[in-house]
N, C-alpha and C. Protein backbone atom coordinates (compact mmCIF):
# COMPACT_ATOMS: atom_id res chain seq x y z
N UNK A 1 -21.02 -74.11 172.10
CA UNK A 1 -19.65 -74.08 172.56
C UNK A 1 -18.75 -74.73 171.50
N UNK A 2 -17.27 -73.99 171.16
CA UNK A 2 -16.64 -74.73 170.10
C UNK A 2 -15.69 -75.51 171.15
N UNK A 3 -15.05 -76.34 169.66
CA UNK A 3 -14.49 -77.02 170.16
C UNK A 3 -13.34 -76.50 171.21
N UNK A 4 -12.92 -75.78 170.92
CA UNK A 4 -11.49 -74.68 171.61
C UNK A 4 -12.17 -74.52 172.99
N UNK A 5 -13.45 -74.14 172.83
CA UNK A 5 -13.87 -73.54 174.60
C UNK A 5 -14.15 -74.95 175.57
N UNK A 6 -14.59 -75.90 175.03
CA UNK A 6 -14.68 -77.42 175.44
C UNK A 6 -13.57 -77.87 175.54
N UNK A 7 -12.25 -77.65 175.29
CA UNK A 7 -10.99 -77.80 175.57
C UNK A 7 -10.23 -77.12 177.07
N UNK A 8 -10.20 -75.99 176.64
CA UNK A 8 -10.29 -74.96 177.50
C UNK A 8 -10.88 -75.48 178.79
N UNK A 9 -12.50 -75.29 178.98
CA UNK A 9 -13.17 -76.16 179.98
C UNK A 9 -12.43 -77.27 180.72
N UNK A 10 -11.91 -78.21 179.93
CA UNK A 10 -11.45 -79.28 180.35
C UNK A 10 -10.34 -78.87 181.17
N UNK A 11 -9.32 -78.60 180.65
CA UNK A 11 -8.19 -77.73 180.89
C UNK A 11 -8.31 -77.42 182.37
N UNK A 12 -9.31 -76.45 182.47
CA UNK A 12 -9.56 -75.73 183.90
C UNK A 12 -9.83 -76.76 184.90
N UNK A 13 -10.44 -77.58 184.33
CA UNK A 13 -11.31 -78.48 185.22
C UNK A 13 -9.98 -79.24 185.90
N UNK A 14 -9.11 -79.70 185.18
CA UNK A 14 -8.14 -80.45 185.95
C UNK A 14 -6.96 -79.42 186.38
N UNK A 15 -7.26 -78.10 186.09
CA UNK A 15 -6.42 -77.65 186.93
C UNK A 15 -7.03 -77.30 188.12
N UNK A 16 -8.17 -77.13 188.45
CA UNK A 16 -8.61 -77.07 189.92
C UNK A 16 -8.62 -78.73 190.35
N UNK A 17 -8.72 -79.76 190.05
CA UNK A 17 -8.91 -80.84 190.48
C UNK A 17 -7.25 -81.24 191.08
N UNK A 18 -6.56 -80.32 190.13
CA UNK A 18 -4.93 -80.67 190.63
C UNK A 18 -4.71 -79.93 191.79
N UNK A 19 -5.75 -78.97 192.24
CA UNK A 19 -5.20 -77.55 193.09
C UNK A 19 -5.81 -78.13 194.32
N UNK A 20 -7.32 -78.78 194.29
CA UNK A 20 -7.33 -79.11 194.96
C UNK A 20 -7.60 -80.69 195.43
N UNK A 21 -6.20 -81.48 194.77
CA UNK A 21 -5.81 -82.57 195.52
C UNK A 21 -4.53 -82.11 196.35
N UNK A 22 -3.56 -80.76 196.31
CA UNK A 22 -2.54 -80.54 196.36
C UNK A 22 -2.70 -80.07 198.03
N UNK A 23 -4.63 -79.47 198.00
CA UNK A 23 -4.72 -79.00 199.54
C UNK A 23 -5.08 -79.87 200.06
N UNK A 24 -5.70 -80.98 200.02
CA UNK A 24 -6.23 -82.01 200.37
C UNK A 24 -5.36 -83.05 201.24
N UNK A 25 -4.06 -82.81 200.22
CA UNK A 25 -2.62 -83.79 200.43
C UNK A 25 -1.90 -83.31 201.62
N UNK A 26 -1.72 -81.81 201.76
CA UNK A 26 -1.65 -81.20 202.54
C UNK A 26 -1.95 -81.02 204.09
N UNK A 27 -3.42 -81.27 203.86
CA UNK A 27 -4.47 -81.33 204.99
C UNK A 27 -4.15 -82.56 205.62
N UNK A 28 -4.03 -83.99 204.45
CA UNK A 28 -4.05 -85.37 205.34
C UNK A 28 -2.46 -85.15 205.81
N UNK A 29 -1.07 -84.43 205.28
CA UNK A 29 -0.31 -84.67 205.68
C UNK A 29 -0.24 -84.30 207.50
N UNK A 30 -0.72 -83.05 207.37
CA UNK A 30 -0.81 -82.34 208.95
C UNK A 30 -1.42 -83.23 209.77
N UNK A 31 -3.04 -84.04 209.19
CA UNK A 31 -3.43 -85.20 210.38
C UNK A 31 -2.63 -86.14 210.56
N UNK A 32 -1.69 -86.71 209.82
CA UNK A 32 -1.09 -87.45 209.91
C UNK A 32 0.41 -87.18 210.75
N UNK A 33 0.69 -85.94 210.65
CA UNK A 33 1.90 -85.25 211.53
C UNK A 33 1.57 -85.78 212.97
N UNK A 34 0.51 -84.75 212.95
CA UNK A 34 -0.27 -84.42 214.19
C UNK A 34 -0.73 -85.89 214.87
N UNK A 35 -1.09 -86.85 214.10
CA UNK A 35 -1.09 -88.77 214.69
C UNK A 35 -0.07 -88.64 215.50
N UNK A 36 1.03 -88.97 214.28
CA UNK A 36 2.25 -89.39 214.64
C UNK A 36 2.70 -88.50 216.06
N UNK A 37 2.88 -87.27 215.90
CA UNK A 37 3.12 -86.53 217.15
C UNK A 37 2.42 -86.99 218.53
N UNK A 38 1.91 -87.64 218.61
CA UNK A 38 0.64 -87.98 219.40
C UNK A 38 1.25 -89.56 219.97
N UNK A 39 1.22 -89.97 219.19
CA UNK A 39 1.84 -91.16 219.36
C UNK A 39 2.82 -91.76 219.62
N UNK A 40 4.15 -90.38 218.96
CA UNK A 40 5.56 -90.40 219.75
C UNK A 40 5.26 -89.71 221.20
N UNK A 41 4.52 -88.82 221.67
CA UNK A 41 4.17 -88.75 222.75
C UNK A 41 3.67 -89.24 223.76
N UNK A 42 3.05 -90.03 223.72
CA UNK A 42 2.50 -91.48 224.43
C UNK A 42 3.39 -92.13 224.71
N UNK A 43 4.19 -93.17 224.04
CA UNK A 43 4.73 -94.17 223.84
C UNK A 43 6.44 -93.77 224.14
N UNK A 44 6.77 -93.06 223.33
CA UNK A 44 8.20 -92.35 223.52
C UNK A 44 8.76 -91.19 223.34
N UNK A 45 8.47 -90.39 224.65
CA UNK A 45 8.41 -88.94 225.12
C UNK A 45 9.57 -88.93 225.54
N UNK A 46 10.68 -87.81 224.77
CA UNK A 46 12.42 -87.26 225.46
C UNK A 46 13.18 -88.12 224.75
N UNK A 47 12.69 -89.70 224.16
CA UNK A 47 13.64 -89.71 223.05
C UNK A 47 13.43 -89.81 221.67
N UNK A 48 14.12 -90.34 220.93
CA UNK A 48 14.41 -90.21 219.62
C UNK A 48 12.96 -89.27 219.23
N UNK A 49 13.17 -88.36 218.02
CA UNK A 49 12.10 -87.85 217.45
C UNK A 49 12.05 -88.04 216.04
N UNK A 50 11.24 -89.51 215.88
CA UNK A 50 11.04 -90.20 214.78
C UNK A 50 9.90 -89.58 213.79
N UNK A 51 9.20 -88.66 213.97
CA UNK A 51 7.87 -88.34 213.34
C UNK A 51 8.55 -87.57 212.57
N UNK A 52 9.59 -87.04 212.66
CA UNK A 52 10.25 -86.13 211.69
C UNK A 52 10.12 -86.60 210.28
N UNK A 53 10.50 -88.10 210.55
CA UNK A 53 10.83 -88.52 209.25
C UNK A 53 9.32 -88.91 208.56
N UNK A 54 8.59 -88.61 209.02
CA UNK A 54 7.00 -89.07 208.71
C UNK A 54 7.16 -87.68 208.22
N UNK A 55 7.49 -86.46 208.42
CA UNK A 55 7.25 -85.20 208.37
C UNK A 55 7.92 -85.08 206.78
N UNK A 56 9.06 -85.08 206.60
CA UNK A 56 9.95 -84.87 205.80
C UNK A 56 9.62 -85.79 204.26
N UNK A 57 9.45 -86.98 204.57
CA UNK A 57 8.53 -87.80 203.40
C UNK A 57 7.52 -87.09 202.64
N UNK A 58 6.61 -87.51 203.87
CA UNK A 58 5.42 -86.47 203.29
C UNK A 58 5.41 -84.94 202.73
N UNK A 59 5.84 -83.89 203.09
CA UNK A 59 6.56 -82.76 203.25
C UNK A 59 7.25 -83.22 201.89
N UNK A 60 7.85 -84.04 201.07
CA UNK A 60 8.47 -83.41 199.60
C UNK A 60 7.23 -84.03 198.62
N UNK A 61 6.20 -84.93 199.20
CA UNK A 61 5.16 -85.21 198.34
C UNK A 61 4.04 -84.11 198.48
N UNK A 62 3.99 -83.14 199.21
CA UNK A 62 3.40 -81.92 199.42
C UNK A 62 3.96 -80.66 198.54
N UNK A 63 5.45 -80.74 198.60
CA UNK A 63 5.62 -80.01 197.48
C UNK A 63 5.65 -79.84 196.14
N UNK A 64 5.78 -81.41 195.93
CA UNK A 64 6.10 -81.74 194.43
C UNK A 64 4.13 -81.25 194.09
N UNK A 65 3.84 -81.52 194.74
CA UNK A 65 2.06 -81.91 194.24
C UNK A 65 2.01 -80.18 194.17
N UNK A 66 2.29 -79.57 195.00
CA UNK A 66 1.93 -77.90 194.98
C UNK A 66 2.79 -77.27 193.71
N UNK A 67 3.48 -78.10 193.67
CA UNK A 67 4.33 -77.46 192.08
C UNK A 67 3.86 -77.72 190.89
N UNK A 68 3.02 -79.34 190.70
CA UNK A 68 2.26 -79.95 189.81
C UNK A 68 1.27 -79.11 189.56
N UNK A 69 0.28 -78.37 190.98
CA UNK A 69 -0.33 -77.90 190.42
C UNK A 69 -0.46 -76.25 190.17
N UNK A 70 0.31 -75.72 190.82
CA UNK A 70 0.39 -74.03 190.70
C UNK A 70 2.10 -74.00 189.54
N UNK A 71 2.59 -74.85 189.24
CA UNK A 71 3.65 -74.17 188.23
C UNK A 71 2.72 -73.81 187.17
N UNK A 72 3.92 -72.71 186.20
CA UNK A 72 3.18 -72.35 185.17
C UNK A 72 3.41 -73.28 184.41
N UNK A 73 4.19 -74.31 183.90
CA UNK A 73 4.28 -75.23 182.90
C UNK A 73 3.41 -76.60 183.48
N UNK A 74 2.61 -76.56 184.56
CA UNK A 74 1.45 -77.52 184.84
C UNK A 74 0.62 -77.23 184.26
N UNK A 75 0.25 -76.14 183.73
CA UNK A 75 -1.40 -75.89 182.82
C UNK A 75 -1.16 -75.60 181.86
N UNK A 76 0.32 -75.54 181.27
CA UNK A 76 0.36 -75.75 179.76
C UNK A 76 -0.46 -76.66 178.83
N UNK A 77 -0.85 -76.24 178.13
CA UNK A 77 -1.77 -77.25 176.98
C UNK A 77 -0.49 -77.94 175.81
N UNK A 78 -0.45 -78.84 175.68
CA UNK A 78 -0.18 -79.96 174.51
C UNK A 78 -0.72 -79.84 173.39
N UNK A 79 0.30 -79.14 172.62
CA UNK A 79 -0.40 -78.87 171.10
C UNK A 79 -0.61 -80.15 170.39
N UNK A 80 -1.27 -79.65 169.83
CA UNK A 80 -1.37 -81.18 169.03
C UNK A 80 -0.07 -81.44 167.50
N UNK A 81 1.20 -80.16 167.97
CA UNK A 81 2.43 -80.48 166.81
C UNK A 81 3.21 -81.11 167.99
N UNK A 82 3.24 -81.17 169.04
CA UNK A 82 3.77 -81.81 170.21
C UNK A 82 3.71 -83.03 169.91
N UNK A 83 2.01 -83.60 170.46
CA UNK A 83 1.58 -85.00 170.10
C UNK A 83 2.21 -85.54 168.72
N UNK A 84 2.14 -84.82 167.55
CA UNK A 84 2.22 -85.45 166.66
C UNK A 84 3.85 -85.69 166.26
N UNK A 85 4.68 -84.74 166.75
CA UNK A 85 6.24 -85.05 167.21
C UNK A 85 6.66 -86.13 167.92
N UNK A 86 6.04 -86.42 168.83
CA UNK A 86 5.72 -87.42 170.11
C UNK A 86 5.19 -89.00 169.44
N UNK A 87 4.53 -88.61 168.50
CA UNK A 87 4.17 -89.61 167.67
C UNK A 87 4.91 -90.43 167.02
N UNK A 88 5.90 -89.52 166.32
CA UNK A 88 6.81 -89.82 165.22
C UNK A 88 8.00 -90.36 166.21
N UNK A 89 8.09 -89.66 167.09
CA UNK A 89 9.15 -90.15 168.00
C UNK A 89 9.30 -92.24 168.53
N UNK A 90 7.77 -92.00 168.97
CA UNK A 90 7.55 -93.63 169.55
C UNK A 90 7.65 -94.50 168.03
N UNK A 91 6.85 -93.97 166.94
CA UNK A 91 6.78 -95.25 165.57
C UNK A 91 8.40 -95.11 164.48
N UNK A 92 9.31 -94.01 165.25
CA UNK A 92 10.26 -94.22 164.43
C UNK A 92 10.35 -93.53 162.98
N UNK A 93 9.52 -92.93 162.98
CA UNK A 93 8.86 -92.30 161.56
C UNK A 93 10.07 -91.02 161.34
């Protein structure tokens, strides 16, 4: 394997690891809806409907993460004239 396909590899690897923390995040958000719903139901049924805001929190950290990992500029690769721009940038060069 060259070096390029061992790159590559890598590459993939954290883009499924990004895809699937994004369902994962997802999944705990709904148990966590679904708590909360549960619990405003018990306790305080007909008024205020506070879980929303449990909903809505979570719900933009669900999207940002689904954008992290399905945009197309999330699996862009970092050239290494990037890094080395990036370089010059931090030492002032």
């Amino acid at each position: 394997m060259t070096q390029s396909d061992s790159d590559l590899r890598e590459a993939a690897k954290k883009s499924i690891k990004k895809k699937r923390g994004a369902w994962q995040f997802l999944i705990t958000t709904l148990v966590v809806f679904a708590l909360m719903n549960v619990i405003w139901w018990v306790t305080t049924p007909g008024e205020s409907y506070w879980p929303i805001w449990v909903l809505i929190g979570m719900g933009i950290g669900v999207v940002f993460s689904f954008i992290g990992a399905y945009s197309k500029t999330a699996n862009k690769q970092i050239s290494d004239a990037q890094i080395d721009a990036e370089i010059k940038k931090m030492t002032g060069a």
